[in-house]
PDB file of N, CA and C in Angstrom:
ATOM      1  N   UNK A   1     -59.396 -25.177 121.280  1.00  0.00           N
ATOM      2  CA  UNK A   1     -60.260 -24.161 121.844  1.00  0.00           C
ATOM      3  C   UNK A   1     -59.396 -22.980 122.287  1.00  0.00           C
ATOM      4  N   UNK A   2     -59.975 -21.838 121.951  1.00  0.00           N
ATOM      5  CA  UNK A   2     -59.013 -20.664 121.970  1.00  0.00           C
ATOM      6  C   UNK A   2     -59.059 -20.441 123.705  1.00  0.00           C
ATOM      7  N   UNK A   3     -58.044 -19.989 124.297  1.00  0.00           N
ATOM      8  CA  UNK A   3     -58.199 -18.888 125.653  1.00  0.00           C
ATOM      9  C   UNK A   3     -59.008 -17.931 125.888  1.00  0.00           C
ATOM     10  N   UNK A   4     -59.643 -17.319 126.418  1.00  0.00           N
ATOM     11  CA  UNK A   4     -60.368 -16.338 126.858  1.00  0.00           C
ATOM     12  C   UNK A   4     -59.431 -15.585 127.798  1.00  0.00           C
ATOM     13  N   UNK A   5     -58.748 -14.347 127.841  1.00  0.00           N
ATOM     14  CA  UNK A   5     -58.015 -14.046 128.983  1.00  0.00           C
ATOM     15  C   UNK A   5     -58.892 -12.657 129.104  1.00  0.00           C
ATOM     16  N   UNK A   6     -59.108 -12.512 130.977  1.00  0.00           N
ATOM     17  CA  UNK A   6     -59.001 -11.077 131.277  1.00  0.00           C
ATOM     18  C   UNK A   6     -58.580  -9.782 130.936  1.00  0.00           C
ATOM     19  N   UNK A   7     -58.605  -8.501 130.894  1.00  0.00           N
ATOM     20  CA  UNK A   7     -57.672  -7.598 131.049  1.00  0.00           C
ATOM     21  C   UNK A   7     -57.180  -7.527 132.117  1.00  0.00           C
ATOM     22  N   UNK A   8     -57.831  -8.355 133.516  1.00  0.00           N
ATOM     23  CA  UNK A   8     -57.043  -8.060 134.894  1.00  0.00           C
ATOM     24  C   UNK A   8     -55.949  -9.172 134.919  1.00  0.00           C
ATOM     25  N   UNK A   9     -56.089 -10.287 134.207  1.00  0.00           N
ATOM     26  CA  UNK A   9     -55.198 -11.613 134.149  1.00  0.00           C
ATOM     27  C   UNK A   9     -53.687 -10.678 133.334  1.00  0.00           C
ATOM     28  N   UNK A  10     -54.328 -10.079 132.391  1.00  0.00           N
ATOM     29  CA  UNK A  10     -53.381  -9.414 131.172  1.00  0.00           C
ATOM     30  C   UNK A  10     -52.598  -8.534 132.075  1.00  0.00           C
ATOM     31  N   UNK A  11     -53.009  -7.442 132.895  1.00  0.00           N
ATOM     32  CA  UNK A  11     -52.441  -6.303 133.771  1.00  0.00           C
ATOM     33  C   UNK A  11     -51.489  -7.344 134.550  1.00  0.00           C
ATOM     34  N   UNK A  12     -51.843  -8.433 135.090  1.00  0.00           N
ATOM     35  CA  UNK A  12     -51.370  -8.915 136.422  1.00  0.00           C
ATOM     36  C   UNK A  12     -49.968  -9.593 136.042  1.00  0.00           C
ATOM     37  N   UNK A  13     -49.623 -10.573 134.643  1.00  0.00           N
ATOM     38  CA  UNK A  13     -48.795 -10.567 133.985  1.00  0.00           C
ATOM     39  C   UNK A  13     -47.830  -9.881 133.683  1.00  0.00           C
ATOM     40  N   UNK A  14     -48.495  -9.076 133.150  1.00  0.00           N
ATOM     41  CA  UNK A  14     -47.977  -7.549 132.228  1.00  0.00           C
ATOM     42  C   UNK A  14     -46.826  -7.542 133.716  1.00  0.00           C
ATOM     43  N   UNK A  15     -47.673  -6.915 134.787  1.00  0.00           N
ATOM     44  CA  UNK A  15     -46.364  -6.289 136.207  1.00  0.00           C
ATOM     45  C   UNK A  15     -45.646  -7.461 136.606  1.00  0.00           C
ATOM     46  N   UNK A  16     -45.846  -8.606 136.220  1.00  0.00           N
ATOM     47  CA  UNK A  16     -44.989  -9.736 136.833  1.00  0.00           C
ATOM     48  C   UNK A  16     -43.667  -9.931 136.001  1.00  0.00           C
ATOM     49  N   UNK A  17     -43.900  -9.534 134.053  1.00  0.00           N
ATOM     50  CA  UNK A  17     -43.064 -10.011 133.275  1.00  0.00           C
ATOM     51  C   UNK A  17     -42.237  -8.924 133.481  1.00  0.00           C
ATOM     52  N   UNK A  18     -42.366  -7.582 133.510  1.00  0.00           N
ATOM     53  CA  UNK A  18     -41.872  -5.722 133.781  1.00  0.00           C
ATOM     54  C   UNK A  18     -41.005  -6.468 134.888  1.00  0.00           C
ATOM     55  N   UNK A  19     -41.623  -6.749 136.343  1.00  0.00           N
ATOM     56  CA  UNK A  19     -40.640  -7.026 137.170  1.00  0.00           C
ATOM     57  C   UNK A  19     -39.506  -8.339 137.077  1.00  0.00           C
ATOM     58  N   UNK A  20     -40.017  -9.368 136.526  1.00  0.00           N
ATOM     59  CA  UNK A  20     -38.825 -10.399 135.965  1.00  0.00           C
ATOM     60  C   UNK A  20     -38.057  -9.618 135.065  1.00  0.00           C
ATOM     61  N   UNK A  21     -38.072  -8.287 134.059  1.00  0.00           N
ATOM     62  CA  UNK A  21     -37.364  -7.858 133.243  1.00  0.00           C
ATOM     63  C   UNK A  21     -35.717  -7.277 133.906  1.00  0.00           C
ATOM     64  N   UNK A  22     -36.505  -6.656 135.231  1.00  0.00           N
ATOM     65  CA  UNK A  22     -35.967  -5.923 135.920  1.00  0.00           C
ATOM     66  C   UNK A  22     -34.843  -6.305 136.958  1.00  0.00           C
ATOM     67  N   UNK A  23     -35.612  -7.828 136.745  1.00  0.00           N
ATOM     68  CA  UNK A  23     -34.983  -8.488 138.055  1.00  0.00           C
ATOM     69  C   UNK A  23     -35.437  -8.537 139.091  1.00  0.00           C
ATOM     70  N   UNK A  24     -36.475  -8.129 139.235  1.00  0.00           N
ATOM     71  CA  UNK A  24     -36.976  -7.832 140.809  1.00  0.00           C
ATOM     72  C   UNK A  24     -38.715  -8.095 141.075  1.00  0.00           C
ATOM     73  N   UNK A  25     -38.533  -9.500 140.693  1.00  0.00           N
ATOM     74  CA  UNK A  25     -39.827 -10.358 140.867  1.00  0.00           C
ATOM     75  C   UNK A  25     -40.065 -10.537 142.449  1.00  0.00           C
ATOM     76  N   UNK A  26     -41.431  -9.793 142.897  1.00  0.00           N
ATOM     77  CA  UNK A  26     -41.273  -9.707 144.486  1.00  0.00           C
ATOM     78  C   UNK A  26     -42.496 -11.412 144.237  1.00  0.00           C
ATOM     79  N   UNK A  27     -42.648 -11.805 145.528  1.00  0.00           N
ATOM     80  CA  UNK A  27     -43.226 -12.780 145.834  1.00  0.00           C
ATOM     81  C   UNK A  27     -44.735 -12.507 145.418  1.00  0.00           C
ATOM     82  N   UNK A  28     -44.934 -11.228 146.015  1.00  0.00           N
ATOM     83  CA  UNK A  28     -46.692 -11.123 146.322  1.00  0.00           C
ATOM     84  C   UNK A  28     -47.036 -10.454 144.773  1.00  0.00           C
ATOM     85  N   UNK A  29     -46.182 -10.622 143.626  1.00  0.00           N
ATOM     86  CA  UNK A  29     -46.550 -10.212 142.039  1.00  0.00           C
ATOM     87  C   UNK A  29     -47.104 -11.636 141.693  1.00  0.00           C
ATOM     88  N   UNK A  30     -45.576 -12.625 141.465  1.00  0.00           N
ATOM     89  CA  UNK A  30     -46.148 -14.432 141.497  1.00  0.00           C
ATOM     90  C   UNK A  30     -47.127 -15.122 142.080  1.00  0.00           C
ATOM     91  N   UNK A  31     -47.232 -14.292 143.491  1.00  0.00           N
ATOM     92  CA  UNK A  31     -48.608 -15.166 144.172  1.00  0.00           C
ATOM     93  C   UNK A  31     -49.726 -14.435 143.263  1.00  0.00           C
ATOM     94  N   UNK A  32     -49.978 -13.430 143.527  1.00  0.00           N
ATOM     95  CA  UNK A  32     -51.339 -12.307 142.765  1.00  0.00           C
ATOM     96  C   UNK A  32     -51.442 -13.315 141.234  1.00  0.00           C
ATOM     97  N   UNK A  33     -50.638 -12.885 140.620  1.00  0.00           N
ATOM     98  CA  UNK A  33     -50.684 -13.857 138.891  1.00  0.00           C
ATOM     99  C   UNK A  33     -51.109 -15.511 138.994  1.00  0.00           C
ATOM    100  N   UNK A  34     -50.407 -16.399 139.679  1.00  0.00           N
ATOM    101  CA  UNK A  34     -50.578 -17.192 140.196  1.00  0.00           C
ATOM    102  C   UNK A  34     -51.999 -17.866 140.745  1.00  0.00           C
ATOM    103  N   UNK A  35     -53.086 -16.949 141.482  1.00  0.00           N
ATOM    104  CA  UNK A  35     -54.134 -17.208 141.998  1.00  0.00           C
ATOM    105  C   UNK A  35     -55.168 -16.731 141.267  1.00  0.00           C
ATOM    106  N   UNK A  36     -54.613 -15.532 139.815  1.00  0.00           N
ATOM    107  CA  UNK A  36     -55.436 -15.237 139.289  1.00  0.00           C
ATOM    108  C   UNK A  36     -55.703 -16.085 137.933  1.00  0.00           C
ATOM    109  N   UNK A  37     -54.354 -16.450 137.653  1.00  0.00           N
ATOM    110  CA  UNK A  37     -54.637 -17.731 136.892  1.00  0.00           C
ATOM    111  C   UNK A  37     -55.806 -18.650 136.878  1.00  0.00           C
ATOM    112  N   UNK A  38     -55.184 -19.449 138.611  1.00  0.00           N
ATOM    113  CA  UNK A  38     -55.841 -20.526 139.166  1.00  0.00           C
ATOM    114  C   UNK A  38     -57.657 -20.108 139.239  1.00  0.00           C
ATOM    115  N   UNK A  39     -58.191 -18.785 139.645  1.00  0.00           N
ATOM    116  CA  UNK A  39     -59.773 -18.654 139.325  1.00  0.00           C
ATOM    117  C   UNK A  39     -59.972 -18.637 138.348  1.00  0.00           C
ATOM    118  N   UNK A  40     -59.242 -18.338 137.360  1.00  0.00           N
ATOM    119  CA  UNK A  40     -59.974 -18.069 135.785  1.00  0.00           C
ATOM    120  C   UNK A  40     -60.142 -19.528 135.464  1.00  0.00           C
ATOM    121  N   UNK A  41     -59.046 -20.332 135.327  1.00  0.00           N
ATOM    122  CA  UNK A  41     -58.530 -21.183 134.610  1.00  0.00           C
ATOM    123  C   UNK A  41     -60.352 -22.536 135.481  1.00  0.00           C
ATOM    124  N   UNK A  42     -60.175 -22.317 136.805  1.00  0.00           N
ATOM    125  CA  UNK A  42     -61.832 -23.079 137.475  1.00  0.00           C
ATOM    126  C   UNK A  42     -62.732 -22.122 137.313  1.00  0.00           C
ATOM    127  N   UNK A  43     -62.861 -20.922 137.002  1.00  0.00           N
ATOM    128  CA  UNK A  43     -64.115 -20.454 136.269  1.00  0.00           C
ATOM    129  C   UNK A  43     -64.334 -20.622 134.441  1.00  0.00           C
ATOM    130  N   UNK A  44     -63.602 -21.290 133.813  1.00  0.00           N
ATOM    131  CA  UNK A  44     -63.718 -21.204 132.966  1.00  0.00           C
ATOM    132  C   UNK A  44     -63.515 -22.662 132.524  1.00  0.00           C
ATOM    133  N   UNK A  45     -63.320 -23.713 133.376  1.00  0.00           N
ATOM    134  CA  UNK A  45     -63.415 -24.969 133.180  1.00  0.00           C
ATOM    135  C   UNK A  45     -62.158 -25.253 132.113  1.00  0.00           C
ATOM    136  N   UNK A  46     -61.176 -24.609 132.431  1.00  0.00           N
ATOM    137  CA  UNK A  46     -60.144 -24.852 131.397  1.00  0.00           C
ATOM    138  C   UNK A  46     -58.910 -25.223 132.684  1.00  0.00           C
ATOM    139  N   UNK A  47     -57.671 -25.638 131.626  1.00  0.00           N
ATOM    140  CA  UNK A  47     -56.762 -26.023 132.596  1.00  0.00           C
ATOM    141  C   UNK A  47     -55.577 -24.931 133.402  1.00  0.00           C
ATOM    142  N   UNK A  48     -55.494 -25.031 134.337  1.00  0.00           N
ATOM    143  CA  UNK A  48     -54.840 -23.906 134.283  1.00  0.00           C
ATOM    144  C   UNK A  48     -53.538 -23.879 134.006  1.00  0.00           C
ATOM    145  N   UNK A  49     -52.809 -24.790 133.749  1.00  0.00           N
ATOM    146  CA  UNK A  49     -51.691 -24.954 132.708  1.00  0.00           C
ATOM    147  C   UNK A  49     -51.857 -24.250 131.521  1.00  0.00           C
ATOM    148  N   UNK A  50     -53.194 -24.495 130.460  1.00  0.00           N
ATOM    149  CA  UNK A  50     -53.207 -23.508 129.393  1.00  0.00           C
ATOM    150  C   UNK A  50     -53.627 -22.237 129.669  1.00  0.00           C
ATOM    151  N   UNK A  51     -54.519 -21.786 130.127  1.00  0.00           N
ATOM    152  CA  UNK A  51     -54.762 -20.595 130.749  1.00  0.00           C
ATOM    153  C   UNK A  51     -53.105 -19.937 131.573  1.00  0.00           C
ATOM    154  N   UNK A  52     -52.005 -20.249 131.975  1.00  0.00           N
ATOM    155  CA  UNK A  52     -51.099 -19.737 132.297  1.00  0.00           C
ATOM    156  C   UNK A  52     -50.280 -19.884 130.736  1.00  0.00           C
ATOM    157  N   UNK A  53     -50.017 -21.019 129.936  1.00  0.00           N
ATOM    158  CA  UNK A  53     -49.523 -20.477 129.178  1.00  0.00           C
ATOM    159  C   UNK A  53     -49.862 -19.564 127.935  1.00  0.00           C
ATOM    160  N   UNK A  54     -51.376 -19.410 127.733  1.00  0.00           N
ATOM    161  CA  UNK A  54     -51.662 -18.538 126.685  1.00  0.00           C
ATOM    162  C   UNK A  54     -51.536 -16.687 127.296  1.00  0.00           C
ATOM    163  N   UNK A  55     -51.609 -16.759 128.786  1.00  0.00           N
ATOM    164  CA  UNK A  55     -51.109 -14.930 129.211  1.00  0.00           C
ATOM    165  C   UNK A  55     -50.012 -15.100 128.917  1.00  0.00           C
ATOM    166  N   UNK A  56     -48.815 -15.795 129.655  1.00  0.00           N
ATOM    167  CA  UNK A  56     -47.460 -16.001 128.894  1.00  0.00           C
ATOM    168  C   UNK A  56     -47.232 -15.591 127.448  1.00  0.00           C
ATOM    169  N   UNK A  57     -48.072 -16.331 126.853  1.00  0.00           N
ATOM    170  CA  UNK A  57     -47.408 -16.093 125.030  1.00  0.00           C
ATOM    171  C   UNK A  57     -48.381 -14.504 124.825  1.00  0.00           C
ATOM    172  N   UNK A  58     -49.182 -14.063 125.601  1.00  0.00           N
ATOM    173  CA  UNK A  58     -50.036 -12.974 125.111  1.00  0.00           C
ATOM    174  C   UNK A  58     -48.910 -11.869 125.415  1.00  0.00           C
ATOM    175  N   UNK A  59     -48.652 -11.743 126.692  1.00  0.00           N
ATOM    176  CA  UNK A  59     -47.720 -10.659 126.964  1.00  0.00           C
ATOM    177  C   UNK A  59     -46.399 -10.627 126.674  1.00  0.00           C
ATOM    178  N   UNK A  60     -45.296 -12.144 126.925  1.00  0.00           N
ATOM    179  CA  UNK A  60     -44.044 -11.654 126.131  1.00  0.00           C
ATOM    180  C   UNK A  60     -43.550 -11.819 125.027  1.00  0.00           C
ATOM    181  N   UNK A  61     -45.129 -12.957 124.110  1.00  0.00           N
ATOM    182  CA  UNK A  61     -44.817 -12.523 122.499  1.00  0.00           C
ATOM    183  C   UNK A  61     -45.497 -12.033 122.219  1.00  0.00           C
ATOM    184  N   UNK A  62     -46.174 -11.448 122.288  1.00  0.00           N
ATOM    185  CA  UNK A  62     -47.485 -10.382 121.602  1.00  0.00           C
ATOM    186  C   UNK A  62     -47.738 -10.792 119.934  1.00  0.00           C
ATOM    187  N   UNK A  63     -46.953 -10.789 119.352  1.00  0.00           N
ATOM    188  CA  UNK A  63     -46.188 -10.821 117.613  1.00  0.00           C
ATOM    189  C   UNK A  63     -46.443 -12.302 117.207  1.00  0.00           C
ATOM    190  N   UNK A  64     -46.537 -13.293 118.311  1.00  0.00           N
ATOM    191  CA  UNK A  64     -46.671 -14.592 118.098  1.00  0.00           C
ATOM    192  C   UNK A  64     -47.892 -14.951 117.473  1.00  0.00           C
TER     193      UNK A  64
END
């Protein structure tokens, strides 16, 4: 079964992976991504293990 992701799940990523690029992953980026995961993943009756790893492969492989 495919993922369904947000554009706000996608944005929230997007500034978390920019700041891991950078080096400078603040706490309240991981928590924000983190919790936005965790609603999608119980609004959507999916796990949120896959729901975290399909934004993962959406944003830093795109090409994948």
């Amino acid at each position: 079964m495919a993922i369904e992701l947000t554009d706000e799940l996608i944005k929230l990523e997007q500034a978390a992976w920019a700041e891991i690029q950078a080096k400078a992953l603040t706490a309240d980026t991981a928590i924000a991504v983190q919790a936005a995961v965790t609603a999608h993943a119980e609004a959507t009756g999916q796990s949120r293990y896959d729901v975290e790893m399909a934004v993962k492969k959406r944003v830093r492989n795109p090409e994948a």
